[in-house]
PDB file of N, CA and C in Angstrom:
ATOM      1  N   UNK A   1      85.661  -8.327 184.318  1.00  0.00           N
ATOM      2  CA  UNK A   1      85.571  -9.340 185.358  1.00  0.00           C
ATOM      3  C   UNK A   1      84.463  -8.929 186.329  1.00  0.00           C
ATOM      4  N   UNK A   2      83.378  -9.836 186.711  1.00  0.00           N
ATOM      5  CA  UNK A   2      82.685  -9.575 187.471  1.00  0.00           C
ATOM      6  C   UNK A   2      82.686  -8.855 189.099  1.00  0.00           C
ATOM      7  N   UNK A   3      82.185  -8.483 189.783  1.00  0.00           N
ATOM      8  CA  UNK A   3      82.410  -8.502 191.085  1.00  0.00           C
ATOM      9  C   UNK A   3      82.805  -9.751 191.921  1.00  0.00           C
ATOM     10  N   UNK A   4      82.206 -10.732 191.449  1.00  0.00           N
ATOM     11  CA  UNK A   4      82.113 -11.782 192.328  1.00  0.00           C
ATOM     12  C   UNK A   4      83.488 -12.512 192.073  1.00  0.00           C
ATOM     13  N   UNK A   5      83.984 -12.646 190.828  1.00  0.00           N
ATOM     14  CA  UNK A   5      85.140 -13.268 190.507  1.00  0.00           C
ATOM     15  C   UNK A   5      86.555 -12.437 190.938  1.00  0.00           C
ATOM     16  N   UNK A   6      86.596 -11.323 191.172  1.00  0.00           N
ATOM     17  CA  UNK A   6      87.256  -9.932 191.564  1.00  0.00           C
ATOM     18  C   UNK A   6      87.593 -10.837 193.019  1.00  0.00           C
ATOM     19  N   UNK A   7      86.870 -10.574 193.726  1.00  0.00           N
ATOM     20  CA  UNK A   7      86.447 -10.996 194.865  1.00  0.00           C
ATOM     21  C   UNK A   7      86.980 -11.955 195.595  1.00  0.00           C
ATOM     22  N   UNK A   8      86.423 -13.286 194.646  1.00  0.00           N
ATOM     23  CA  UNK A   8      87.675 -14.562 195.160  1.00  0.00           C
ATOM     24  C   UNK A   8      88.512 -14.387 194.520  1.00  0.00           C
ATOM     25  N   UNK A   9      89.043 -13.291 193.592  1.00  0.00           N
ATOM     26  CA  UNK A   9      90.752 -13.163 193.249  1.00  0.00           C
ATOM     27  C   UNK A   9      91.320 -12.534 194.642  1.00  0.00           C
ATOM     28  N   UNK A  10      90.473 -11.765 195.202  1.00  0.00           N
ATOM     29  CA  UNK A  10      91.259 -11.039 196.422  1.00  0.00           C
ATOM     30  C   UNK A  10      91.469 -11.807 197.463  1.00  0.00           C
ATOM     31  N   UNK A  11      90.027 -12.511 197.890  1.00  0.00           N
ATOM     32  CA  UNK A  11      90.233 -13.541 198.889  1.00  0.00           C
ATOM     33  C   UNK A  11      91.464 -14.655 198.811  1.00  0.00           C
ATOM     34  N   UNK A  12      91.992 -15.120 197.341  1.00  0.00           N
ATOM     35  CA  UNK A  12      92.615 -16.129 197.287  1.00  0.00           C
ATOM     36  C   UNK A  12      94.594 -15.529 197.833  1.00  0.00           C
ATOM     37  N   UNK A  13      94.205 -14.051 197.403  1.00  0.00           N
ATOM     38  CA  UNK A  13      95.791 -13.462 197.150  1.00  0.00           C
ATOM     39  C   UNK A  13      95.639 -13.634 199.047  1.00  0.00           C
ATOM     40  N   UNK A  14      94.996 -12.979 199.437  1.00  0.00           N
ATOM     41  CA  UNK A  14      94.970 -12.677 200.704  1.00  0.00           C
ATOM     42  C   UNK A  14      95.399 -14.032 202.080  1.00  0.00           C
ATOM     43  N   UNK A  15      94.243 -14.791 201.191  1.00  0.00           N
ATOM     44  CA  UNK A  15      94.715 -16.414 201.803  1.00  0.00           C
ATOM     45  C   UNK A  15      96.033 -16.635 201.713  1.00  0.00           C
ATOM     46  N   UNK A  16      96.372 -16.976 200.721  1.00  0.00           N
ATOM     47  CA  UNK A  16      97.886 -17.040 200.232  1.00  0.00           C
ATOM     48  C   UNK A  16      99.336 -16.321 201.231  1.00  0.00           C
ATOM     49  N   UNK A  17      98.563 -14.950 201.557  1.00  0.00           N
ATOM     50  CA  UNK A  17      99.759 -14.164 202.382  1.00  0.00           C
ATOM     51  C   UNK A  17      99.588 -14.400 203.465  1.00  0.00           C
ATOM     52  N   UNK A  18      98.670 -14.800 203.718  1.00  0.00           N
ATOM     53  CA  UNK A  18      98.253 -15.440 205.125  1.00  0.00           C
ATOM     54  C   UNK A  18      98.895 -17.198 205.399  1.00  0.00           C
ATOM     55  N   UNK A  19      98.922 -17.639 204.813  1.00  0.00           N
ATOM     56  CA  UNK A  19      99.597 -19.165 204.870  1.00  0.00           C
ATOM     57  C   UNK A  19     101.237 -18.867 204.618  1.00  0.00           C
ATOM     58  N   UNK A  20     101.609 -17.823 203.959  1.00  0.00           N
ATOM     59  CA  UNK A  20     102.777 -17.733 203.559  1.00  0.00           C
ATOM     60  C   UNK A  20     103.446 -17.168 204.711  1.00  0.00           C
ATOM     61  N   UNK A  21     102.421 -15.953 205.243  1.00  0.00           N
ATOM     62  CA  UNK A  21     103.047 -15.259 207.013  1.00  0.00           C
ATOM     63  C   UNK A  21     103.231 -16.380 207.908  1.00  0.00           C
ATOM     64  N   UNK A  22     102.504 -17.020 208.036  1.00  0.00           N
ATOM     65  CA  UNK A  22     102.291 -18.048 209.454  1.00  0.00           C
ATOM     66  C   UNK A  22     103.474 -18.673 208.988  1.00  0.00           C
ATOM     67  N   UNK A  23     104.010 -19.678 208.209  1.00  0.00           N
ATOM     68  CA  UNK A  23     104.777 -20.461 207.885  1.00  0.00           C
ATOM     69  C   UNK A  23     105.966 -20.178 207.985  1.00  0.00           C
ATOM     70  N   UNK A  24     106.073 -18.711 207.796  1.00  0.00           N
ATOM     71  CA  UNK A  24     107.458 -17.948 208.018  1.00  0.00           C
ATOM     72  C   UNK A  24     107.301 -17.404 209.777  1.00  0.00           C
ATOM     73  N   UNK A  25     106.317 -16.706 210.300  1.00  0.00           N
ATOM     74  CA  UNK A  25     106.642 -16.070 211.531  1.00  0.00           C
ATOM     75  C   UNK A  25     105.776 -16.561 212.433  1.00  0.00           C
ATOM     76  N   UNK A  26     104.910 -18.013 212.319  1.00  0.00           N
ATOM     77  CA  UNK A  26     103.836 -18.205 213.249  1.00  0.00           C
ATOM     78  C   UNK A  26     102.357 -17.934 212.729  1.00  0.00           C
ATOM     79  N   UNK A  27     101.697 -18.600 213.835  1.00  0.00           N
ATOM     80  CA  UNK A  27     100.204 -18.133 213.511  1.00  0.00           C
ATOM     81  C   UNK A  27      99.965 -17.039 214.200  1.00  0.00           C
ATOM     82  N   UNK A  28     100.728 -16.795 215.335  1.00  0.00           N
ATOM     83  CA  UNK A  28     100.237 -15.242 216.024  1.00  0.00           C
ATOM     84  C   UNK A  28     100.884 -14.241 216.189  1.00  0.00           C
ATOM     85  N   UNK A  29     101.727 -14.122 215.005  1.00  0.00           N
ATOM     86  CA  UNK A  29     102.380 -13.376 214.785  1.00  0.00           C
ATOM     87  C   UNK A  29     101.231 -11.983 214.476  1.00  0.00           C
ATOM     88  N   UNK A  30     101.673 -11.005 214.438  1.00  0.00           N
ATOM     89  CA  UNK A  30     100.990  -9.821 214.265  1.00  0.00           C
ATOM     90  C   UNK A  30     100.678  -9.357 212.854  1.00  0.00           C
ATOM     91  N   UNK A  31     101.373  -9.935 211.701  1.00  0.00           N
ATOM     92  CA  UNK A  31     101.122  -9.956 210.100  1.00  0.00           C
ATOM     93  C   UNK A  31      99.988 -10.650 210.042  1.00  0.00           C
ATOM     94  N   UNK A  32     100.596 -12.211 210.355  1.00  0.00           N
ATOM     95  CA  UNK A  32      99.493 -13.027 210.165  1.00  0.00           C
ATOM     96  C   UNK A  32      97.963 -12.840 210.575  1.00  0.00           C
ATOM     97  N   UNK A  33      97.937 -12.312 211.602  1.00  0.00           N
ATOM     98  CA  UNK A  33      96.933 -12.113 212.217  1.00  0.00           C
ATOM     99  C   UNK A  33      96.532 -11.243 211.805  1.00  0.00           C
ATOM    100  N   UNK A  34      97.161 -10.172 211.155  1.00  0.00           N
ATOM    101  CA  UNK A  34      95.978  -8.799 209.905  1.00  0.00           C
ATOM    102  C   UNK A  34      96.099  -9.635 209.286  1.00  0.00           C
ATOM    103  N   UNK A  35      96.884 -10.766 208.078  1.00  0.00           N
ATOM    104  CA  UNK A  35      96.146 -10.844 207.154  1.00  0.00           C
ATOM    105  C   UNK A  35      94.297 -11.714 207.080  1.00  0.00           C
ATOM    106  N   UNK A  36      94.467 -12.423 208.602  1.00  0.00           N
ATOM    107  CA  UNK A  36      93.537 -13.279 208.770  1.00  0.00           C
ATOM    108  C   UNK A  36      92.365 -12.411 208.888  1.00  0.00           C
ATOM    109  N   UNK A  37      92.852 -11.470 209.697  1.00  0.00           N
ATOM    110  CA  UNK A  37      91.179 -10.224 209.860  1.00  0.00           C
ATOM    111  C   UNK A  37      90.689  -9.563 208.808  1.00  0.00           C
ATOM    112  N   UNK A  38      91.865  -9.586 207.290  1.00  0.00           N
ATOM    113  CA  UNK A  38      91.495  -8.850 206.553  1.00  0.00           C
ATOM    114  C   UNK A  38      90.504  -9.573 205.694  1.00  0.00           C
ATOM    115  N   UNK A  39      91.326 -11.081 205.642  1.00  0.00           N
ATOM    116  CA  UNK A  39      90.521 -12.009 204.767  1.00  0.00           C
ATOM    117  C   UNK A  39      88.826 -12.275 205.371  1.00  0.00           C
ATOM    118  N   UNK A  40      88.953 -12.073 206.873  1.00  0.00           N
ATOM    119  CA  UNK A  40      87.455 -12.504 207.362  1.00  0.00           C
ATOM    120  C   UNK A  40      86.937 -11.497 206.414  1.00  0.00           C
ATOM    121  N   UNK A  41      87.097 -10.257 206.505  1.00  0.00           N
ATOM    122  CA  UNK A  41      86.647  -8.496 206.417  1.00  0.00           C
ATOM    123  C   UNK A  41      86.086  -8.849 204.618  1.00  0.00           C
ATOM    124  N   UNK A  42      86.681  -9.398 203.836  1.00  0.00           N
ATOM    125  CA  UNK A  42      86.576  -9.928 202.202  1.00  0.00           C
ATOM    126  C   UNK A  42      85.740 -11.583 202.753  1.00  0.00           C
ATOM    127  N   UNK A  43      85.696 -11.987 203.129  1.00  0.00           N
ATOM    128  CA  UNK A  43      84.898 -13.040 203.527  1.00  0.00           C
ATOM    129  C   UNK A  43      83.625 -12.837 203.292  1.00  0.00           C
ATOM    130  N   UNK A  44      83.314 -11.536 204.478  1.00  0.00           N
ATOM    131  CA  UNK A  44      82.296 -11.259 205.017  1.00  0.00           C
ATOM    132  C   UNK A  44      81.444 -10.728 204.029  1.00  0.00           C
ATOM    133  N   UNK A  45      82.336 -10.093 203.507  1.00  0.00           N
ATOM    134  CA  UNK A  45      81.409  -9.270 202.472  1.00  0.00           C
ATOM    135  C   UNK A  45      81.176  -9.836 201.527  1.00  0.00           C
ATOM    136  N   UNK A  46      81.597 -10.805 201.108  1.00  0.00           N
ATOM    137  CA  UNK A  46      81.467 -11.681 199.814  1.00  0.00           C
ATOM    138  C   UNK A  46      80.057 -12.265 200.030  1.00  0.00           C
ATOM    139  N   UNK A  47      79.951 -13.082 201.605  1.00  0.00           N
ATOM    140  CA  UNK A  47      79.031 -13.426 201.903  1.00  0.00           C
ATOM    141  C   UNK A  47      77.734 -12.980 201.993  1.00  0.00           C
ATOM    142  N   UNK A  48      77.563 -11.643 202.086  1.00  0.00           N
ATOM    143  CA  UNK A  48      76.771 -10.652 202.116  1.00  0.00           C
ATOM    144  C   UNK A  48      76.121 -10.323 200.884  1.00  0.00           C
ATOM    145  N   UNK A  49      76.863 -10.176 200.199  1.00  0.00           N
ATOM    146  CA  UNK A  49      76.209  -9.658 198.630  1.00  0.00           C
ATOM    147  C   UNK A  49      76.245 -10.824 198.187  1.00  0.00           C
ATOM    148  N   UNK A  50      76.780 -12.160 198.481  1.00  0.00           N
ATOM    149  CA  UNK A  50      75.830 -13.029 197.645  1.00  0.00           C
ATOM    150  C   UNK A  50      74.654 -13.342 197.899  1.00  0.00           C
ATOM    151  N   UNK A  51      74.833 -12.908 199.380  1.00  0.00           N
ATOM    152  CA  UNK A  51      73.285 -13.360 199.963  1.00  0.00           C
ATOM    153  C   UNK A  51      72.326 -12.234 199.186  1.00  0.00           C
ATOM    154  N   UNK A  52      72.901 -11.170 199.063  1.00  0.00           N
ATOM    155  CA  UNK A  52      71.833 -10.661 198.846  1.00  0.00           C
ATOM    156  C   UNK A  52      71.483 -10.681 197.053  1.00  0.00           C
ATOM    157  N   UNK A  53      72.876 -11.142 196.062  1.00  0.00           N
ATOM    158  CA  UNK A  53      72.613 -11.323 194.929  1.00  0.00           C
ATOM    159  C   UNK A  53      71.535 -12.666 194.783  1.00  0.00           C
ATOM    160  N   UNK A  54      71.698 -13.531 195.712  1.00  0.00           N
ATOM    161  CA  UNK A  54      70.916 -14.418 195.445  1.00  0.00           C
ATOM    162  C   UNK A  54      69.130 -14.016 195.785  1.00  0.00           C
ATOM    163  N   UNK A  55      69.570 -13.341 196.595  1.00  0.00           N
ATOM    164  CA  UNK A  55      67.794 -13.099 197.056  1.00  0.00           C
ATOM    165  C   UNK A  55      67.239 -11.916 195.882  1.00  0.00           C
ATOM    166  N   UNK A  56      68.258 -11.508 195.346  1.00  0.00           N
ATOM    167  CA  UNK A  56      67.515 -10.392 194.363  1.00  0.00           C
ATOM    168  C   UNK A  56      67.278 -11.148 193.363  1.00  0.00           C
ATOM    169  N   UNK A  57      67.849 -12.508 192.732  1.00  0.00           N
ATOM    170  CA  UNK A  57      67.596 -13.015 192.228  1.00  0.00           C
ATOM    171  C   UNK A  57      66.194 -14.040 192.227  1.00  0.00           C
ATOM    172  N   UNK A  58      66.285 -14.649 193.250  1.00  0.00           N
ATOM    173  CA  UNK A  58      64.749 -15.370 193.908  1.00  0.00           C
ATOM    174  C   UNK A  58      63.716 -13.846 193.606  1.00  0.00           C
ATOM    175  N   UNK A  59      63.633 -12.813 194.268  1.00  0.00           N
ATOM    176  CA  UNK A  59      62.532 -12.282 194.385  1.00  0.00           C
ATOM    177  C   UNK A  59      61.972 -11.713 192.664  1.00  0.00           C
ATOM    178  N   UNK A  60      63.026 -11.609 192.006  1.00  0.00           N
ATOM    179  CA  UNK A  60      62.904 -11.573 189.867  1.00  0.00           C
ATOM    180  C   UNK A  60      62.565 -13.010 190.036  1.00  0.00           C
ATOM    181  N   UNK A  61      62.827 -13.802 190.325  1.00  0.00           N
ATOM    182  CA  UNK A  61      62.081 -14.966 189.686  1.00  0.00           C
ATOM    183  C   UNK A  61      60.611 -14.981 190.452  1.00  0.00           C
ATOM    184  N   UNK A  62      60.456 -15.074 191.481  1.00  0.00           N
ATOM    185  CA  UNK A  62      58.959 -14.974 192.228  1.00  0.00           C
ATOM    186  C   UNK A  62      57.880 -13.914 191.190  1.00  0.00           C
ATOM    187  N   UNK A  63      58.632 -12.846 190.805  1.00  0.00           N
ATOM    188  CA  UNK A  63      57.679 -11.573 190.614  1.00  0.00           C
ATOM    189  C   UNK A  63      57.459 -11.958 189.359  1.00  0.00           C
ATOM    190  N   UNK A  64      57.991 -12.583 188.628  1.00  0.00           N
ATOM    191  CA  UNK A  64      57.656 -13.200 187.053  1.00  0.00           C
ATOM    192  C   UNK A  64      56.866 -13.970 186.996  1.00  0.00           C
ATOM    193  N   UNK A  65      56.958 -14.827 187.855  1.00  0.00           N
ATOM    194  CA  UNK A  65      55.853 -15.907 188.204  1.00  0.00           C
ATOM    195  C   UNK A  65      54.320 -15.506 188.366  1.00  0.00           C
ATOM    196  N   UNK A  66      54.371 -14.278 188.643  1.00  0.00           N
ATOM    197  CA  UNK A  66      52.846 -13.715 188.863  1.00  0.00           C
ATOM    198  C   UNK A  66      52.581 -12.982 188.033  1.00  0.00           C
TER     199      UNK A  66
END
């Protein structure tokens, strides 16, 4: 399994315990609220390396081009 698919498997479990906390103890409850920071924390990083998978990708396609 790729990284990237890994990834939104974690984000999705994480979401999940996060909708499942709130529903049971609130949104500001103190669970809920790690699971929400954890999911930003897998968010973030997802966001990151795609950005940067994508740009490693653009700059192999640019450098072929020449």
């Amino acid at each position: 399994m790729s990284w990237n698919n890994e990834l939104i498997k974690q984000m999705e479990h994480k979401r999940n315990l996060m909708v499942i906390t709130a529903n049971k103890y609130g949104y500001t409850s103190a669970e809920t609220i790690q699971y929400s920071q954890e999911l930003d924390r897998l968010m973030n990083i997802y966001r990151c390396v795609s950005k940067y998978d994508y740009s490693e990708r653009l700059w192999e396609k640019q450098a072929l081009k020449n």
